[in-house]
Protein backbone atom coordinates (compact mmCIF):
# COMPACT_ATOMS: atom_id res chain seq x y z
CA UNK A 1 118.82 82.28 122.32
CA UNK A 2 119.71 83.44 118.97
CA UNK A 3 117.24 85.76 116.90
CA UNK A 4 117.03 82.14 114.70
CA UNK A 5 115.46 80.65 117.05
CA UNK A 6 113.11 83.27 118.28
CA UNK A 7 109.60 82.72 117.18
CA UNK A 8 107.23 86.12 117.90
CA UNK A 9 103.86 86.65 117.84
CA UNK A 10 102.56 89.67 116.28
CA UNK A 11 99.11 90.02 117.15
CA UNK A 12 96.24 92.58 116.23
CA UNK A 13 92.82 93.01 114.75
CA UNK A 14 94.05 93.86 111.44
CA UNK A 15 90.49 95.41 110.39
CA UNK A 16 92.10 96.24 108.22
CA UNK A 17 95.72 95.64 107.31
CA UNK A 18 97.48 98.66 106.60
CA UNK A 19 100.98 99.91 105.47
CA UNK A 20 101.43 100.49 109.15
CA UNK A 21 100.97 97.16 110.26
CA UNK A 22 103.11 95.67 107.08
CA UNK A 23 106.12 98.26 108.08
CA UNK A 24 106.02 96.45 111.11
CA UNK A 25 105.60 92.72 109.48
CA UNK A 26 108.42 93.69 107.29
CA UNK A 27 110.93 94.88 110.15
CA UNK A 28 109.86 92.19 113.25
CA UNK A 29 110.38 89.69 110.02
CA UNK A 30 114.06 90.28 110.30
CA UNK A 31 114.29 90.41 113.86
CA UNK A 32 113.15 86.46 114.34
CA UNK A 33 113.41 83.19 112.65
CA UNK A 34 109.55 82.72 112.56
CA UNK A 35 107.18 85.44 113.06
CA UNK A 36 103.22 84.38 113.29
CA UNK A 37 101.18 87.27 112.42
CA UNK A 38 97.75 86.63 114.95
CA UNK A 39 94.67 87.80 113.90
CA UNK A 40 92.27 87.95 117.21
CA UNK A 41 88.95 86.62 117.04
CA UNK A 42 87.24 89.01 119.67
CA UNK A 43 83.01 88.56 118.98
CA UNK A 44 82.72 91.66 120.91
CA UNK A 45 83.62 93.51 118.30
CA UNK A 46 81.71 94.49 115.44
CA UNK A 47 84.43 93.92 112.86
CA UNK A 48 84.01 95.09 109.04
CA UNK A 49 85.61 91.98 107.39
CA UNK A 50 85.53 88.67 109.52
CA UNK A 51 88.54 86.60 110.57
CA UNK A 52 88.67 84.60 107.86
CA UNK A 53 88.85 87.62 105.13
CA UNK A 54 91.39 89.45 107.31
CA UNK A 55 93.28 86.45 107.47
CA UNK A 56 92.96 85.83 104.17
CA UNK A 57 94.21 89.13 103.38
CA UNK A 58 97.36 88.78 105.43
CA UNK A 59 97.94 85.63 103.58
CA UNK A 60 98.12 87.84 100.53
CA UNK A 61 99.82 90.32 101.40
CA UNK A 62 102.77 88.17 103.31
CA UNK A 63 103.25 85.83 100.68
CA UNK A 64 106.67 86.95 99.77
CA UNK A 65 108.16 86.77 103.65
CA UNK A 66 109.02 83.41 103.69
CA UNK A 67 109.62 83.28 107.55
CA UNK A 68 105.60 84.72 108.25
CA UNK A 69 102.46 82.56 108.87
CA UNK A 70 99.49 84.22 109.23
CA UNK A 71 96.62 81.91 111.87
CA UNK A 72 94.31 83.62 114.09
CA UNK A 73 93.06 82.95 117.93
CA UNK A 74 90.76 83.63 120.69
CA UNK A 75 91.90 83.88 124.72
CA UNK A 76 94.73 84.84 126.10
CA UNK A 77 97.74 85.97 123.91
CA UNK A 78 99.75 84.35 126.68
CA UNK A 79 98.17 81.38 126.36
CA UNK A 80 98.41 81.21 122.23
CA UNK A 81 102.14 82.32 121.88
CA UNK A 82 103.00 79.50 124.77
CA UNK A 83 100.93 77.07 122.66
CA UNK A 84 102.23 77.97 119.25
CA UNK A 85 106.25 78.17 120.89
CA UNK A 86 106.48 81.49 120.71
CA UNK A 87 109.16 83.49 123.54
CA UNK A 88 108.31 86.69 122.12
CA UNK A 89 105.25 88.93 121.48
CA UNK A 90 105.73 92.21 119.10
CA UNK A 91 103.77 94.89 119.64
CA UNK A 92 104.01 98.18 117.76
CA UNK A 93 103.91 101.52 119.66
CA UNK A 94 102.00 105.06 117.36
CA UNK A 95 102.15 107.68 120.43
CA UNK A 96 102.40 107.89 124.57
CA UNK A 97 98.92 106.89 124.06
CA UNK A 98 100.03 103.47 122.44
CA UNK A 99 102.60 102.72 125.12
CA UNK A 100 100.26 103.54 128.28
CA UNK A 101 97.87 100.61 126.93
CA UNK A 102 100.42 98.00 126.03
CA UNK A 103 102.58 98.49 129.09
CA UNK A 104 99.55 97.48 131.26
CA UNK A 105 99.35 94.99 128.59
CA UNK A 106 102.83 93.37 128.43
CA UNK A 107 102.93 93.42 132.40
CA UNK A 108 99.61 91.32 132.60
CA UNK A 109 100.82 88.72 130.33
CA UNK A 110 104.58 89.10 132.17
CA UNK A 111 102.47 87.99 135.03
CA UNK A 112 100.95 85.43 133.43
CA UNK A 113 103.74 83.68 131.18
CA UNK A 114 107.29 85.34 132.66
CA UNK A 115 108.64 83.02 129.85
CA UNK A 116 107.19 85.08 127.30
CA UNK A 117 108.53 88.22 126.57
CA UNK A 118 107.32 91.86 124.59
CA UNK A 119 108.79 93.86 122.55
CA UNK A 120 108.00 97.38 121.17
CA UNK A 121 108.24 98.62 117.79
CA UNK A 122 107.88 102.26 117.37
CA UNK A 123 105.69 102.68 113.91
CA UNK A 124 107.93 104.10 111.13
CA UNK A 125 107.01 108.08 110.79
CA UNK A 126 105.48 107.95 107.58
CA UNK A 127 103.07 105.64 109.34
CA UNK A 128 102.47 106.99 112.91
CA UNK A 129 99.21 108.10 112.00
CA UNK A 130 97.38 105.82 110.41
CA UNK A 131 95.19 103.23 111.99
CA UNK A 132 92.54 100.64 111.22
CA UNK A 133 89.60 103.01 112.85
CA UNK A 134 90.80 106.10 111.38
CA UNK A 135 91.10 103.81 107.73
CA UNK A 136 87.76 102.49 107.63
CA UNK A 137 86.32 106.07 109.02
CA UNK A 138 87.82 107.87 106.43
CA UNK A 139 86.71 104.72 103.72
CA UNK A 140 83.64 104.81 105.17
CA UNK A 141 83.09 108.11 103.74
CA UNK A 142 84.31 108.13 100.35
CA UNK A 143 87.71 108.89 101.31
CA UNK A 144 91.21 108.07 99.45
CA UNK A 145 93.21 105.58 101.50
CA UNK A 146 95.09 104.15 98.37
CA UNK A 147 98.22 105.44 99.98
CA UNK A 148 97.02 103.74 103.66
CA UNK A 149 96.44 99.92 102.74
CA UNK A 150 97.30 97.78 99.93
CA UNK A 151 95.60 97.94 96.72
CA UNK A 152 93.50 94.42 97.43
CA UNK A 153 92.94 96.27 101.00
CA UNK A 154 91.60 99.36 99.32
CA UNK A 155 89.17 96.97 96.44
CA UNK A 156 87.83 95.77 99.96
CA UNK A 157 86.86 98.46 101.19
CA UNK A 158 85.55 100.34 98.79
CA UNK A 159 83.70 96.56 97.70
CA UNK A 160 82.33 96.65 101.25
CA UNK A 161 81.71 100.31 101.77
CA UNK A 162 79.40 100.22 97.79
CA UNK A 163 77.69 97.20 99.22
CA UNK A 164 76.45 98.60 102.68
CA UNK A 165 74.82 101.90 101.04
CA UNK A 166 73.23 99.63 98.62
C-alpha cells in the first residue's frame, strides 16, 4: 500500500485544538492520502465547547489541507476507522507518560481490528508541553495562551471563560 492510498484516523477530544494538535494535522497530512481528523463524542466528559463547536473549529482551522476532513464519533475507534476505510490510526506521543497509555491503547484495538494499524507521532518540541487541560486551566484563569491555540481558539475561550463568571 502506498502512503496515497492510506487513509488515517487522527482522533482526540480536541477541547480545545491547539498548535500541538495542528503540528501534528500538518505532518500526519503528508504522511497519507486522506487523513480524517475524529473528534470523540464521550458524554462522560464534561467538555467546555461541545462536539459540534470543536468540530466546527477544526473545520476552520483545516481549511487549507485539502487532503483533511474533520467528522466526529462515538464507540470504538476500531470500529469508526474500519467503517470510514481507514488502515491507519495516528496518535501523537508528549512524554513516557503518553506512550504507556496509548500502547495499552493501540494493542486493544490491534486485538480488535489486526487490519488496522497505529502509528506514533512524537509532538514537535516547541509543543511537548502543551495540552488541552493545561490550555483551558491556564484560560480558565486569565492566562495568555495566544501563543498555545489559534487566534479563533483563543476568542473562544476567553468568549467562554467572560461568559461563565458572568
Amino acid at each position: 500500500m502506498t502512503p496515497l492510498n492510506l487513509v488515517a484516523i487522527y482522533p482526540g477530544s480536541f477541547d480545545p485544538i491547539t498548535y500541538g494538535h495542528l503540528d501534528l494535522i500538518s505532518r500526519g497530512s503528508r504522511l497519507v492520502g486522506r487523513l480524517i481528523v475524529a473528534v470523540l463524542r464521550n458524554d462522560s466528559k464534561q467538555p467546555l465547547f461541545s462536539v459540534e463547536e470543536r468540530v466546527e473549529m477544526l473545520r476552520e482551522v483545516v481549511g487549507t489541507y485539502p487532503n483533511v476532513e474533520v467528522d466526529s464519533f462515538e464507540g470504538l475507534l476500531v470500529n469508526y476507522a474500519a467503517h470510514r476505510g481507514a488502515n491507519l490510526i495516528i496518535r501523537g506521543i508528549r512524554a513516557i507518560s503518553d506512550y504507556e497509555y496509548e500502547l495499552q491503547m493501540a494493542l486493544m484495538n490491534r486485538r480488535l481490528r489486526p487490519e488496522i494499524e497505529t502509528a506514533f507521532l512524537m509532538a514537535g518540541e516547541a509543543y511537548s508541553f502543551i495540552s488541552s487541560h493545561l490550555v483551558k486551566q491556564v484560560a480558565s484563569l486569565g492566562g495568555n495562551v495566544a501563543g498555545m491555540v489559534p487566534p479563533l481558539v483563543d476568542a473562544r475561550l476567553k468568549g467562554r471563560y467572560a461568559a461563565q463568571a458572568r
